[in-house]
C-alpha atoms as a PDB file:
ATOM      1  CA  UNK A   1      27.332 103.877  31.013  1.00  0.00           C
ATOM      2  CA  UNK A   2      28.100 104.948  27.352  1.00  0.00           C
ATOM      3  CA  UNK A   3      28.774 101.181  27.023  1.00  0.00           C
ATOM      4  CA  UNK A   4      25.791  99.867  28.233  1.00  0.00           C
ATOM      5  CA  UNK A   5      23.767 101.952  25.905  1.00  0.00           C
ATOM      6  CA  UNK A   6      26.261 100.531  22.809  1.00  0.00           C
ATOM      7  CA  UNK A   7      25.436  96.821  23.722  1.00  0.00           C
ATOM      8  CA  UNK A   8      21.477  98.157  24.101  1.00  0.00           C
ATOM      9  CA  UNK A   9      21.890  99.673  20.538  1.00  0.00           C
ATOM     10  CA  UNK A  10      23.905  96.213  19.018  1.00  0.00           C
ATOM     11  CA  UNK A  11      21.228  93.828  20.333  1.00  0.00           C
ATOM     12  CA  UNK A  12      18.391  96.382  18.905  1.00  0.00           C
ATOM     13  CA  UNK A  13      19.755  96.916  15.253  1.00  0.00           C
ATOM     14  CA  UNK A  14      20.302  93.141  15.504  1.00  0.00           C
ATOM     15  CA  UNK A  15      16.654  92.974  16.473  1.00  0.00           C
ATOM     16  CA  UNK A  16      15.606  95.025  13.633  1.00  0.00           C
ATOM     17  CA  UNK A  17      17.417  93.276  11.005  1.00  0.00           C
ATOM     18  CA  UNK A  18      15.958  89.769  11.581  1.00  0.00           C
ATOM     19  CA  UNK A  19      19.779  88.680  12.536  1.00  0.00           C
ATOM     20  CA  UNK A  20      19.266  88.304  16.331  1.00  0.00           C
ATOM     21  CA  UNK A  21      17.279  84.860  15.121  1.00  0.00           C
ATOM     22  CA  UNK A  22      20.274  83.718  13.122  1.00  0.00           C
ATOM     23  CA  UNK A  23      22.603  84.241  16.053  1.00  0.00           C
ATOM     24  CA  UNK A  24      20.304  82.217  18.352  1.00  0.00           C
ATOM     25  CA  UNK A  25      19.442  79.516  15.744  1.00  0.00           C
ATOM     26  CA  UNK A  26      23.322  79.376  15.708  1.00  0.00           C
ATOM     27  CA  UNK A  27      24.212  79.389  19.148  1.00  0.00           C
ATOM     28  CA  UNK A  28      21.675  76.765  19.892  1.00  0.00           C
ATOM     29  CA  UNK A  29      23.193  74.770  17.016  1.00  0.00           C
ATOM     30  CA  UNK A  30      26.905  74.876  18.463  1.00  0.00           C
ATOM     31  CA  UNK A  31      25.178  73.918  21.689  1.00  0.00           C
ATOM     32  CA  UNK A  32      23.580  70.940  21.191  1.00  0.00           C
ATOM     33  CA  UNK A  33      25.983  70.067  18.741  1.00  0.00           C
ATOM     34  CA  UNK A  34      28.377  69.508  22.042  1.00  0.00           C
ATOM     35  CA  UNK A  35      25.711  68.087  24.200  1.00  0.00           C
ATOM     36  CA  UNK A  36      25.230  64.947  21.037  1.00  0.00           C
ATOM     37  CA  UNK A  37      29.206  64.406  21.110  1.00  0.00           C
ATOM     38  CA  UNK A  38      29.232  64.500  24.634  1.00  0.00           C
ATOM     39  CA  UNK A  39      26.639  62.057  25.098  1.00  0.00           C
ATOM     40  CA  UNK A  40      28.174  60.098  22.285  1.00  0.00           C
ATOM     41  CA  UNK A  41      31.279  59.965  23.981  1.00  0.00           C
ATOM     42  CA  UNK A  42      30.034  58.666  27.092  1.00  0.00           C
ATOM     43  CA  UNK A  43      28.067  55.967  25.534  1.00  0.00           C
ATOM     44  CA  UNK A  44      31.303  54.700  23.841  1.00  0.00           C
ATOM     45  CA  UNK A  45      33.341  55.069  27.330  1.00  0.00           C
ATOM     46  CA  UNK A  46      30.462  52.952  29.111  1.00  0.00           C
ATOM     47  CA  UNK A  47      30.853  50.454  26.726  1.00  0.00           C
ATOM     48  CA  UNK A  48      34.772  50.199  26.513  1.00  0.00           C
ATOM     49  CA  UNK A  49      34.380  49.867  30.887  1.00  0.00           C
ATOM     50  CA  UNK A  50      31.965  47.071  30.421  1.00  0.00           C
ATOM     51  CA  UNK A  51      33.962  45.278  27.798  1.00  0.00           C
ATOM     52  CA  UNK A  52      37.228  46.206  30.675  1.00  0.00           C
ATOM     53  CA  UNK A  53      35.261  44.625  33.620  1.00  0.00           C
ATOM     54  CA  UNK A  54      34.343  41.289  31.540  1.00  0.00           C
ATOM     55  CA  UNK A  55      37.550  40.817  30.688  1.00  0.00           C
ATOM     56  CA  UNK A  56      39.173  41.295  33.690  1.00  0.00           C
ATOM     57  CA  UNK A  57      36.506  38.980  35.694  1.00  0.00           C
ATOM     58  CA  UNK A  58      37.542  36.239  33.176  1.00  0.00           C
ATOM     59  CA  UNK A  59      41.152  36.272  34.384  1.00  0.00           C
END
């Protein structure tokens, strides 16, 4: 239990010194930092497919 009162004490000294924001804003960041590239990534991989397909219907 001693540890559950720690974390408690972490995320309220984090609260009091305006820093909890900051590690949100950041974590958010990271996050849809991956969801972008991952988007990106699938965009490009539909388009290689297509460009796969038509070429291999033309043979």
């Amino acid at each position: 239990m001693n540890m559950q009162n720690k974390t408690i004490e972490m995320a309220d000294m984090l609260r009091q010194n305006g820093k909890l924001n900051v590690v949100i804003v950041v974590l958010a960041v990271i996050f849809l930092s991956i969801v972008v590239y991952l988007f990106l990534q699938d965009k490009r991989l539909r388009s290689l497919e297509k460009k796969m397909k038509e070429k291999n219907n033309r043979n």
